[in-house]
C-alpha atoms as a PDB file:
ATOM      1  CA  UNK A   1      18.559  12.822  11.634  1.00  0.00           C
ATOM      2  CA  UNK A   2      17.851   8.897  11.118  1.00  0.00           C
ATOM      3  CA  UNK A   3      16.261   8.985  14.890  1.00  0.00           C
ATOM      4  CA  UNK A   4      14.240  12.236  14.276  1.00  0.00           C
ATOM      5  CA  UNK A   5      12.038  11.023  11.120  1.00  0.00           C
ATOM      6  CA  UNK A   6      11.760   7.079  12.208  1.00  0.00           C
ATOM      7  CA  UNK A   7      10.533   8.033  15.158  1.00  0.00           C
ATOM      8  CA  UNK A   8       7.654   9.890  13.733  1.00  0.00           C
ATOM      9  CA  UNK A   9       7.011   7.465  11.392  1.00  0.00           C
ATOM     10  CA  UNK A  10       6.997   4.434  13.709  1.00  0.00           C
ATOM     11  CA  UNK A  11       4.173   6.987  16.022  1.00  0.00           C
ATOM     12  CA  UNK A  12       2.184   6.855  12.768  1.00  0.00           C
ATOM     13  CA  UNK A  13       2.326   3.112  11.782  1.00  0.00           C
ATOM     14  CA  UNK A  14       1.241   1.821  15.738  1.00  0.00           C
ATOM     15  CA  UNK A  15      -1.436   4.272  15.558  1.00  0.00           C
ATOM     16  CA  UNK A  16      -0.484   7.017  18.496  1.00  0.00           C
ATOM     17  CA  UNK A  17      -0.344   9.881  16.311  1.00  0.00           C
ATOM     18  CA  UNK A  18      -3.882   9.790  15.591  1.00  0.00           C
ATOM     19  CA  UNK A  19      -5.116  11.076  19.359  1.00  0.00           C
ATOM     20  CA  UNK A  20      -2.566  14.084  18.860  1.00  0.00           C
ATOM     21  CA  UNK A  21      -2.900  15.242  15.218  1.00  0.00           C
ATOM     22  CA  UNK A  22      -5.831  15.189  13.122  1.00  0.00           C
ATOM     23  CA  UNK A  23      -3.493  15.519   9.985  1.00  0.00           C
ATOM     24  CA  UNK A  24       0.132  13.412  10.096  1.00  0.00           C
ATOM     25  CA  UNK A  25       0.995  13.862   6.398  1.00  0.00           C
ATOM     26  CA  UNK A  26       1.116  17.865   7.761  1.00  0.00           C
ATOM     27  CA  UNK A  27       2.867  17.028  10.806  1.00  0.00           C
ATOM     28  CA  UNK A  28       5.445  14.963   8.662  1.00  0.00           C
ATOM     29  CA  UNK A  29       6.002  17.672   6.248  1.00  0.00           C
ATOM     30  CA  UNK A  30       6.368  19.858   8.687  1.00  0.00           C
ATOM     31  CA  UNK A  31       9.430  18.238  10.468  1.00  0.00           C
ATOM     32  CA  UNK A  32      11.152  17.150   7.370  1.00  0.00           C
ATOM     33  CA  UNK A  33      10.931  20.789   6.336  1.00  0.00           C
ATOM     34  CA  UNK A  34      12.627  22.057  10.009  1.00  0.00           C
ATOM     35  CA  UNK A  35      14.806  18.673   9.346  1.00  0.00           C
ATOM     36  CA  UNK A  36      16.356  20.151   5.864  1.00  0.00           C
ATOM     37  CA  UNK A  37      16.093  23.981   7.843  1.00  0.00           C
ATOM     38  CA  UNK A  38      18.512  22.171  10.400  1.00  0.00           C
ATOM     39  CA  UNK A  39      20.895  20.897   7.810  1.00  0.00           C
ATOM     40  CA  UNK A  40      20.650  24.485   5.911  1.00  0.00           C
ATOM     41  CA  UNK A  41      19.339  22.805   3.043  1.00  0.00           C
ATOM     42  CA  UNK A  42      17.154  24.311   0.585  1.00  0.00           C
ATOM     43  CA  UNK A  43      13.710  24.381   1.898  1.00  0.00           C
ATOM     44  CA  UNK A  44      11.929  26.690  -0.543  1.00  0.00           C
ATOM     45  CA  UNK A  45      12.611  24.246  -2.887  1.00  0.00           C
ATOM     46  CA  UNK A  46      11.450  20.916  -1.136  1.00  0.00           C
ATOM     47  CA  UNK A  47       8.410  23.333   0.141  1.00  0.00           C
ATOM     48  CA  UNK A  48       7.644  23.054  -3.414  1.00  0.00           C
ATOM     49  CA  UNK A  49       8.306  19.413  -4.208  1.00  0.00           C
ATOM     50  CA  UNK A  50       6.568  18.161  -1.391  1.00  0.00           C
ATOM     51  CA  UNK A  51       2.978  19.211  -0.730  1.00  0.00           C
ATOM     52  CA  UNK A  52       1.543  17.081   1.878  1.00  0.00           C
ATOM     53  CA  UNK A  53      -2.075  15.376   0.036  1.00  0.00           C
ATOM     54  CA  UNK A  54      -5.064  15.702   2.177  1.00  0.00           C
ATOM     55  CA  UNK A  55      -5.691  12.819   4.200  1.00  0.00           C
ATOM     56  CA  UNK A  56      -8.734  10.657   3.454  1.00  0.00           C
END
């Protein structure tokens, strides 16, 4: 779980997301929604809480 969302994170801070997503807060949200899906957590909730901004 740890693994999954550094490793995402540490793609966005040195910079090699940019070449493969044009939107990374999306991508992000994305994956910690499938992340809480994974632990049968309560996504509609958190799809609610956590509305990615749009990127500047």
């Amino acid at each position: 779980m740890w693994g999954r969302m550094h490793g995402l994170i540490s793609l966005e801070v040195y910079g090699h997301l940019g070449t493969r997503t044009g939107d990374p807060a999306k991508l992000y949200h994305a994956e910690l929604l499938d992340l809480l899906r994974s632990l049968r957590l309560d996504v509609e909730h958190a799809r609610h809480l956590g509305t990615p901004r749009p990127s500047t």
